[in-house]
Protein backbone atom coordinates (compact mmCIF):
# COMPACT_ATOMS: atom_id res chain seq x y z
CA UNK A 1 -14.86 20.62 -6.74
CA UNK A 2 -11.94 18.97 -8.87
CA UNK A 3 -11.66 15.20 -9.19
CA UNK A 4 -9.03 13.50 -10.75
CA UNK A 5 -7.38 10.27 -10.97
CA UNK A 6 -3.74 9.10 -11.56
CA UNK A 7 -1.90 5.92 -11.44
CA UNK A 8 1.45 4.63 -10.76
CA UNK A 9 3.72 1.64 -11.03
CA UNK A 10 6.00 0.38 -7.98
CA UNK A 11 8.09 -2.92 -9.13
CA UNK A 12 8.56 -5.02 -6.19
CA UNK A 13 12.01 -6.99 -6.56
CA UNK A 14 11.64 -9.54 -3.73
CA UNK A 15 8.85 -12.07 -2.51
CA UNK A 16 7.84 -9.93 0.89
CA UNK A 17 8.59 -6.18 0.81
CA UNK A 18 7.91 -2.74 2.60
CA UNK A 19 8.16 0.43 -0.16
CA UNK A 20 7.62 4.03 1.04
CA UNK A 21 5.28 5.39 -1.48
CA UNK A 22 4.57 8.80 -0.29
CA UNK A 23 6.37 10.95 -2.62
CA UNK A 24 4.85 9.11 -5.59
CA UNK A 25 1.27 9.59 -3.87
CA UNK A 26 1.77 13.30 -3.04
CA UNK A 27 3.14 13.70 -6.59
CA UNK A 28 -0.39 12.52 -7.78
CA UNK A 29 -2.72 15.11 -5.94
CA UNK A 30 -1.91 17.71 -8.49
CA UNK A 31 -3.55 21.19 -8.00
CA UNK A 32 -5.80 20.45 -5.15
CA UNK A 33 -5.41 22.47 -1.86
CA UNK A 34 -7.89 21.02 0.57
CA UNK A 35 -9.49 17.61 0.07
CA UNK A 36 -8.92 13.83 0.44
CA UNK A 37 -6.97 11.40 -1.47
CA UNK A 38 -8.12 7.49 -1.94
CA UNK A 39 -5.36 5.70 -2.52
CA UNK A 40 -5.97 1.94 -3.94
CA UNK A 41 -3.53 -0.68 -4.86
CA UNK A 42 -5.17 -2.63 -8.00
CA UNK A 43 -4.14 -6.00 -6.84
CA UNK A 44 -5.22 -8.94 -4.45
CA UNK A 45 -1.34 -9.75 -2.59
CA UNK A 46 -0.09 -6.38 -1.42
CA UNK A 47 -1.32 -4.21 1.16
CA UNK A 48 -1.31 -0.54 1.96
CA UNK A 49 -0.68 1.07 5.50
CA UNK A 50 0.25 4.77 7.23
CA UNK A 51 3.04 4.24 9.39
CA UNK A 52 6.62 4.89 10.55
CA UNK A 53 9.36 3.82 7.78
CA UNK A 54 11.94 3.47 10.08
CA UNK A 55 14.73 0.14 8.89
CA UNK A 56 13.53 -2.21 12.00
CA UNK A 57 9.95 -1.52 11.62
CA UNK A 58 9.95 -2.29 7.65
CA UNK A 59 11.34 -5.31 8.51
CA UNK A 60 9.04 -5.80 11.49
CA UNK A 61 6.06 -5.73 9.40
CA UNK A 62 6.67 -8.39 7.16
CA UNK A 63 8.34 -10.64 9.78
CA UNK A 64 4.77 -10.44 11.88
CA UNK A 65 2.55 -10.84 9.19
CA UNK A 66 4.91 -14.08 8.62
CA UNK A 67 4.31 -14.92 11.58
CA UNK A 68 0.38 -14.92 12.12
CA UNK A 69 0.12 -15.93 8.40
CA UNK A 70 2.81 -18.52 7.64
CA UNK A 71 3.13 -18.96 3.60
CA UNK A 72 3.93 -22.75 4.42
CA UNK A 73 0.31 -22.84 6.08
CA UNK A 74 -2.66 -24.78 4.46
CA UNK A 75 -4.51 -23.21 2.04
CA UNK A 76 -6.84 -24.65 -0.59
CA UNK A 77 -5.45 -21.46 -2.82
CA UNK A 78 -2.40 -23.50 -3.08
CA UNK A 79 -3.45 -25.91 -5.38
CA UNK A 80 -4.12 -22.75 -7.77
CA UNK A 81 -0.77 -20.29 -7.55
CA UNK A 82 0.62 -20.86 -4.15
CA UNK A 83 -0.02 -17.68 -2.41
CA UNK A 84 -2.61 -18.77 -0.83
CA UNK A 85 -1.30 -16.83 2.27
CA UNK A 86 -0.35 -13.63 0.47
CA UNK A 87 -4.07 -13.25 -0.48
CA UNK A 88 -5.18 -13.55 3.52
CA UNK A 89 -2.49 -11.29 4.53
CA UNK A 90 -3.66 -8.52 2.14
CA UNK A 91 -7.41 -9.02 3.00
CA UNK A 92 -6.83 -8.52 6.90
CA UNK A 93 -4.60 -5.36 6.15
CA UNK A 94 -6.29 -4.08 3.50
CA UNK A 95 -5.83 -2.86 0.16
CA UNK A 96 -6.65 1.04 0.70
CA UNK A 97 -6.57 4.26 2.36
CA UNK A 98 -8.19 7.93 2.57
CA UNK A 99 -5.94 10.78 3.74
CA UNK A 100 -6.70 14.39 4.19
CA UNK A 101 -4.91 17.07 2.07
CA UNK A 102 -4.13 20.28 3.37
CA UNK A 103 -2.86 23.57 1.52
CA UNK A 104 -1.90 20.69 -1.06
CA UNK A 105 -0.10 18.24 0.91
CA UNK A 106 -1.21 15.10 2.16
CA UNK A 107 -1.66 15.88 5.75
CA UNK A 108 0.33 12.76 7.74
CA UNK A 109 1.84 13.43 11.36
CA UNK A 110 5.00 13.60 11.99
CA UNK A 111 6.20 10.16 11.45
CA UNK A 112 4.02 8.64 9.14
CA UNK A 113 4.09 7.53 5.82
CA UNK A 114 2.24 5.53 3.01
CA UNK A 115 3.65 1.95 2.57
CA UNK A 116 3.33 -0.68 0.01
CA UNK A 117 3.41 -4.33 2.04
CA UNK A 118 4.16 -6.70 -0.73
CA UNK A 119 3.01 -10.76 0.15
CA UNK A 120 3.76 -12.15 -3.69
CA UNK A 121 6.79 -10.63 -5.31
CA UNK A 122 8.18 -9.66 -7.62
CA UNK A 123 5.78 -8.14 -9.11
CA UNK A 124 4.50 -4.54 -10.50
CA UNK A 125 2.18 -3.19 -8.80
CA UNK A 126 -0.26 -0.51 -9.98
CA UNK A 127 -1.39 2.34 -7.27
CA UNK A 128 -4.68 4.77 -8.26
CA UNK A 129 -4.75 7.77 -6.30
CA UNK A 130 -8.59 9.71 -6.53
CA UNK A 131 -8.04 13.04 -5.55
CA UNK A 132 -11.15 14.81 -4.37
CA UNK A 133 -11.60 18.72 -3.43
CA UNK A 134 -10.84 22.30 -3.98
């Protein structure tokens, strides 16, 4: 079995933001042909999710999470940095995800893709992705 681990930086340039980061994932599995990948972003105010990156629906998932998580909303984290909300948002959606790979690629369906939700830009964000298998 083969086990490695890389990480990558994705600069955010705006306060809430969607980023496609499935070419930077797959270019971290490296040499193995059937396994899974764990892919973790190191920080407490960004989110990762599998889904469509269509325009509307990059928009559409910041706009929602706006919605049922206002940043104006009343949060005791306030008092500390002000992102109080950006720290909920990325605990409901959470901050990782396991994907098969198959004959070396991460195996996704048709329209889905890895995405970075960022709640607290701009910021850099670092991304570890554990490949495990043969």
């Amino acid at each position: 079995m083969r086990v490695s681990t890389r990480e990558f930086e994705v600069k955010t340039t705006s306060k809430f933001q969607s980023i496609d980061i499935t070419e930077e994932v797959q270019n971290s599995i490296g040499e193995v042909k059937e396994g899974v990948a764990f892919i973790f972003v190191k920080h407490t105010t960004c989110s990762i999710i599998v889904n469509e990156p269509e325009g509307g629906l990059m928009e559409d998932y910041l706009n929602w999470i706006r919605k049922l998580i206002p940043p104006e909303g009343e949060f005791r984290h306030n008092a500390v940095d002000n992102n109080g909300h950006a720290h909920i948002s990325a605990m409901i959606i959470g901050n990782s995800r396991t994907l098969p790979i198959h004959s070396g690629m991460l195996d996704l369906g048709t329209w889905q893709r890895l995405i970075l939700l960022e709640f607290d830009g701009p910021r850099t964000r670092k991304v570890q992705v554990k490949v495990m298998g043969e």
